[in-house]
N, C-alpha and C. Protein backbone atom coordinates (compact mmCIF):
# COMPACT_ATOMS: atom_id res chain seq x y z
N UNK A 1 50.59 5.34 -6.50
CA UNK A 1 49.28 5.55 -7.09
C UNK A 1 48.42 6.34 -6.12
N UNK A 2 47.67 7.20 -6.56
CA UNK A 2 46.74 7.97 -5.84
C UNK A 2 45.72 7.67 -5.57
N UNK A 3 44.98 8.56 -4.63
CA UNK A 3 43.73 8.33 -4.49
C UNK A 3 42.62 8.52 -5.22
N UNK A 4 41.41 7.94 -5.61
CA UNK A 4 40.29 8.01 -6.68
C UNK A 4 39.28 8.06 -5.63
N UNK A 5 38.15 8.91 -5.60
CA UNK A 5 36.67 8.75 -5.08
C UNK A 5 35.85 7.59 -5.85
N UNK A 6 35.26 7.17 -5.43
CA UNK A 6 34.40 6.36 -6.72
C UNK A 6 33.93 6.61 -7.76
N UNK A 7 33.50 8.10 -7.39
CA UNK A 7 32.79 8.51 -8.47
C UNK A 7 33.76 9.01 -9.74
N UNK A 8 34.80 9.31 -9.47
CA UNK A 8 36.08 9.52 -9.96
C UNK A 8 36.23 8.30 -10.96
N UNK A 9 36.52 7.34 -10.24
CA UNK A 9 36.99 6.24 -10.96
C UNK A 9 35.94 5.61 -11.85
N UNK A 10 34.58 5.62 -11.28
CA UNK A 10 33.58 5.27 -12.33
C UNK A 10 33.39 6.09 -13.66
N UNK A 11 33.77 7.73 -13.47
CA UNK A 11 33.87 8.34 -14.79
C UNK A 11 35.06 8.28 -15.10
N UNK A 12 36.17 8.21 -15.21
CA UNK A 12 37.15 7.31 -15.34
C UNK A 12 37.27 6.12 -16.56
N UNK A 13 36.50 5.34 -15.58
CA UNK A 13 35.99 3.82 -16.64
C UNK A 13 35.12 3.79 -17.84
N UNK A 14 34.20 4.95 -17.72
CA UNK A 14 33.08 5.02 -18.45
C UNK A 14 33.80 5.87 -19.60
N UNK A 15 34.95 6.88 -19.10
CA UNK A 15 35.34 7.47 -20.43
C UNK A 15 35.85 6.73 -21.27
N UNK A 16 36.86 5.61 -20.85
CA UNK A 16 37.25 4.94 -21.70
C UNK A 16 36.66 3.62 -22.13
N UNK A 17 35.40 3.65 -21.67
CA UNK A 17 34.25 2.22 -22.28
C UNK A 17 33.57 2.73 -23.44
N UNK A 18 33.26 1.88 -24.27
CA UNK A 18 32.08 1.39 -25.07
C UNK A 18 30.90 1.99 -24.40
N UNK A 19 30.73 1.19 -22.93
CA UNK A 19 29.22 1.84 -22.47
C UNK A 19 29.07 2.97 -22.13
N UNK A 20 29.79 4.16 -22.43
CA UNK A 20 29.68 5.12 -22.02
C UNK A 20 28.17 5.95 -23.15
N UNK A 21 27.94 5.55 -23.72
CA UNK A 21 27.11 5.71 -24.95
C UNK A 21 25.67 5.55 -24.24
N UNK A 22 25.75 4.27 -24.46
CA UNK A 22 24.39 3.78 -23.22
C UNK A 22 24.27 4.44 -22.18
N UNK A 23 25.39 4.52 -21.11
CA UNK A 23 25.14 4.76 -20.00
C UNK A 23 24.06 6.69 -19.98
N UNK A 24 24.92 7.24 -20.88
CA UNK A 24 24.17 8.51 -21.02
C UNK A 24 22.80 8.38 -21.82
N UNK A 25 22.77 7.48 -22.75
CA UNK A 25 21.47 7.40 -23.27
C UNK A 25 20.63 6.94 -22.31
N UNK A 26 20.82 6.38 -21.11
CA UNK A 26 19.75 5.94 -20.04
C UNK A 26 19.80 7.51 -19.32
N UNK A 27 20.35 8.24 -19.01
CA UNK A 27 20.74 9.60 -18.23
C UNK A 27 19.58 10.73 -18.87
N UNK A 28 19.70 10.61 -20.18
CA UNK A 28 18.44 11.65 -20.58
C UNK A 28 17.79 11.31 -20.58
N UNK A 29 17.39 9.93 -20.90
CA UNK A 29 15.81 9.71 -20.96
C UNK A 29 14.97 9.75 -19.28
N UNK A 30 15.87 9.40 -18.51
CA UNK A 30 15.91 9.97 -17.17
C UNK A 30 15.56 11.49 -16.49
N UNK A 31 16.53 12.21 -16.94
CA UNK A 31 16.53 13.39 -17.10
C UNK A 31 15.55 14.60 -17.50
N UNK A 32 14.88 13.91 -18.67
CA UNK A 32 14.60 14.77 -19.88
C UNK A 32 12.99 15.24 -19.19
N UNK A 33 12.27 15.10 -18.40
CA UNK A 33 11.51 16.13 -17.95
C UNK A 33 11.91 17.03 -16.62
N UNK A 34 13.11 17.04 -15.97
CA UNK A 34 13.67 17.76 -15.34
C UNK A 34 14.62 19.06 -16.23
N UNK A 35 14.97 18.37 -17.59
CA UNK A 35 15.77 19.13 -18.22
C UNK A 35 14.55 20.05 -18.56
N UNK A 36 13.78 19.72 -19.62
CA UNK A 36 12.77 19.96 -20.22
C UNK A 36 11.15 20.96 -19.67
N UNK A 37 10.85 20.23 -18.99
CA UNK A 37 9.40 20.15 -18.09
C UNK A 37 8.36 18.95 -18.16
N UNK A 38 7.28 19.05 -17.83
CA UNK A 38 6.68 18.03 -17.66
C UNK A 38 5.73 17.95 -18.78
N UNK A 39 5.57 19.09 -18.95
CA UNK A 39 4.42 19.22 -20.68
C UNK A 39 5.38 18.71 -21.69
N UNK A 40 6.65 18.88 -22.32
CA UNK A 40 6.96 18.80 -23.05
C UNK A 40 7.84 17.05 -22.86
N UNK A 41 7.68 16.62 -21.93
CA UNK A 41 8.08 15.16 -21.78
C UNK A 41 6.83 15.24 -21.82
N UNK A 42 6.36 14.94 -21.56
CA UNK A 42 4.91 14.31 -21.71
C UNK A 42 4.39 13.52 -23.55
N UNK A 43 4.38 14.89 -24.48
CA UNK A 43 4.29 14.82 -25.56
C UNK A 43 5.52 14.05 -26.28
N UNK A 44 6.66 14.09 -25.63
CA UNK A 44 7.92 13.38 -26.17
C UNK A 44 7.59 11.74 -26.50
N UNK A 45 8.30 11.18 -27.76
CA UNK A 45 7.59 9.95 -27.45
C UNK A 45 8.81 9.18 -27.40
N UNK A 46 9.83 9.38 -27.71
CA UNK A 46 11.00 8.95 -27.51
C UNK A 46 12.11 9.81 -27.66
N UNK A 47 13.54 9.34 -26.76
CA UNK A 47 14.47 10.76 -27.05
C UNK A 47 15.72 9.94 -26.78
N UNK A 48 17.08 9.83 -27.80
CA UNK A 48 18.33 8.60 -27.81
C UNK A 48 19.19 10.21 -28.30
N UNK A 49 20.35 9.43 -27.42
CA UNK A 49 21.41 10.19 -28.21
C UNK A 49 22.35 8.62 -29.30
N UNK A 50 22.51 9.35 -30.56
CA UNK A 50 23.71 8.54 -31.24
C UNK A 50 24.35 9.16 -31.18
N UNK A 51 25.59 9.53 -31.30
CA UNK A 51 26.99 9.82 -32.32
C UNK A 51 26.92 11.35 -31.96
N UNK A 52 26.70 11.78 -30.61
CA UNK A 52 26.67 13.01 -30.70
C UNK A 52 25.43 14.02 -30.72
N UNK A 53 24.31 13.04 -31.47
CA UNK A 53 23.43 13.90 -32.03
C UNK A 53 22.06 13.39 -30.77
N UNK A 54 21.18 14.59 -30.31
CA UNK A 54 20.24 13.84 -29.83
C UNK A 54 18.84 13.84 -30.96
N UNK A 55 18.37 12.85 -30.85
CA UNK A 55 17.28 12.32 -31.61
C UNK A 55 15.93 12.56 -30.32
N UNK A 56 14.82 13.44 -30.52
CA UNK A 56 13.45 13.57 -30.19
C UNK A 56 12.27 13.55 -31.46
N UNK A 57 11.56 12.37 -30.80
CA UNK A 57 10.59 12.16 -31.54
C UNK A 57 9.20 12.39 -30.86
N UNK A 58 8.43 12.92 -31.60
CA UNK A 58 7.38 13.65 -30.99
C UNK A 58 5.70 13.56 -32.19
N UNK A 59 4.95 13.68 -32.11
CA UNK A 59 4.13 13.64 -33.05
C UNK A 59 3.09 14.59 -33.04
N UNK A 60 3.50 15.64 -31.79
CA UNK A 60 2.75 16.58 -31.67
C UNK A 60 3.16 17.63 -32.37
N UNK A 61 2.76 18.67 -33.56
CA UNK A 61 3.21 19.76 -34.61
C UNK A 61 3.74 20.54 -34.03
N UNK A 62 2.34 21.24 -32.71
CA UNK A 62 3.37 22.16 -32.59
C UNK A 62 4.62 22.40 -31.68
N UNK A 63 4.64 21.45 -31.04
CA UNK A 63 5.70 20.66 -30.14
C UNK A 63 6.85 20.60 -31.03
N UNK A 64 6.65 20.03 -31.84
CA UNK A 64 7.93 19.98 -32.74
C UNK A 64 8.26 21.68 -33.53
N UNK A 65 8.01 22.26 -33.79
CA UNK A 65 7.84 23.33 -34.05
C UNK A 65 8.58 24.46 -32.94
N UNK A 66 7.98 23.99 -31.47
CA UNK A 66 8.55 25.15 -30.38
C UNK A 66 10.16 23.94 -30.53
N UNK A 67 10.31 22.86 -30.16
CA UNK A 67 11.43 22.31 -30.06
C UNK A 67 12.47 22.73 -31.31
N UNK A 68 11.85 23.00 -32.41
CA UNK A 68 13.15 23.36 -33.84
C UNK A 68 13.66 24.33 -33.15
N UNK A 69 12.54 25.65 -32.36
CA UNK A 69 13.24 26.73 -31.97
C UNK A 69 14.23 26.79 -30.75
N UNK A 70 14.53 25.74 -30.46
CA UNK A 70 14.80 25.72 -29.06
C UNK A 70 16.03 24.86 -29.22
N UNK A 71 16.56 24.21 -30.54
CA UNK A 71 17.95 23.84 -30.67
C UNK A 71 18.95 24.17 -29.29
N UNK A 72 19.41 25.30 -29.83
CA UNK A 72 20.87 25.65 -29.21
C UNK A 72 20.53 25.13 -27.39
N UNK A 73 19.22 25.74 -27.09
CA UNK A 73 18.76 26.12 -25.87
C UNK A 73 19.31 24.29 -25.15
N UNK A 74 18.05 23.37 -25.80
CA UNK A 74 18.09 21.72 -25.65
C UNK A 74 19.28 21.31 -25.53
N UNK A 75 20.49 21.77 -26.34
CA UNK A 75 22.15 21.23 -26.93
C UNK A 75 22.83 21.83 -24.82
N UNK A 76 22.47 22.52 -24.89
CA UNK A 76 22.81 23.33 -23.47
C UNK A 76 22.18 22.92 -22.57
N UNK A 77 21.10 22.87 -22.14
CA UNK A 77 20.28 21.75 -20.81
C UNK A 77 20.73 20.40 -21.19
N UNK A 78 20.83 19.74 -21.87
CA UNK A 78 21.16 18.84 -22.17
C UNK A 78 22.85 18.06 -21.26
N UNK A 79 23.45 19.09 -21.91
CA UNK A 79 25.14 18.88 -21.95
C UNK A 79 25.14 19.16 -20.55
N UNK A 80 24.54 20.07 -19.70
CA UNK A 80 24.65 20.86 -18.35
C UNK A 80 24.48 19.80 -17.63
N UNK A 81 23.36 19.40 -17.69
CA UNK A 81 22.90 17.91 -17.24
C UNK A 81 23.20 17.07 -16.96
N UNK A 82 24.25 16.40 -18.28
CA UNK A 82 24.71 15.32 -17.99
C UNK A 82 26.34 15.85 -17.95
N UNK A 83 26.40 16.89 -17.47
CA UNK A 83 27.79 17.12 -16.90
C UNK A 83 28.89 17.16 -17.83
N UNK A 84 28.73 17.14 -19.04
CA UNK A 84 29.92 17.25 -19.76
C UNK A 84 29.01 17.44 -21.88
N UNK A 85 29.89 17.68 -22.45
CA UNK A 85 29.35 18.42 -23.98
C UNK A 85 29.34 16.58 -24.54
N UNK A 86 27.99 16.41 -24.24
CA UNK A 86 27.78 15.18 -25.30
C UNK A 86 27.01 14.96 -26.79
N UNK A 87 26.44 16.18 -26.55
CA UNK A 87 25.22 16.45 -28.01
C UNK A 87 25.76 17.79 -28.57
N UNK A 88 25.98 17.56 -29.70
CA UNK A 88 26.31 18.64 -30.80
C UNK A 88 25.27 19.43 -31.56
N UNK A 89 24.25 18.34 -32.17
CA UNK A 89 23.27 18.23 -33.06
C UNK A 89 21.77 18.06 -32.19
N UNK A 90 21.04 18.42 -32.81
CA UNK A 90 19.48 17.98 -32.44
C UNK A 90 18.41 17.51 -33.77
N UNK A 91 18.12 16.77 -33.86
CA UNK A 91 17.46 16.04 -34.78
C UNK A 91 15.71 15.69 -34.39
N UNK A 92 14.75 17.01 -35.00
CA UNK A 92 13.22 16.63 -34.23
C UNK A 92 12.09 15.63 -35.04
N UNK A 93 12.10 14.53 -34.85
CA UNK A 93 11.31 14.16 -35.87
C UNK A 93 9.90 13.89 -35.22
């Protein structure tokens, strides 16, 4: 048997867990004004990934509005971020 770094073995474990779901849904919400900026976390009022898809909820118009345009862009800071293609979809409500 070989050698594993930790960090190795912890993504490792996490690929093949259940919590791997969670564990990234704590990662963006973390993340998400480094991904983002600080104006646009700011206005964010909540942000989950399910099933692939990330979910931002916002109640500011035109916030939601620059974010529709900014799909592909979000799907890409996003995935970069957390180091591997976890969001497919973007969903702005």
């Amino acid at each position: 048997m070989g050698e594993f770094s930790m960090q190795d073995a912890l993504k490792q474990f996490l690929k093949q867990s259940r919590m791997k779901g969670g564990i990234q849904a704590l990662q963006i919400e973390d993340a998400w004004e480094q991904i983002m900026g600080k104006t646009i976390a700011k206005y964010t009022e909540s942000i989950q990934i399910i099933n692939q898809t990330l979910f931002i909820t916002t109640t500011v118009a035109p916030l939601k509005n620059e974010l529709l345009y900014q799909k592909d862009k979000i799907i890409e800071r996003v995935n970069e971020a957390l180091g591997e293609r976890v969001v497919k979809e973007v969903v702005i409500n």
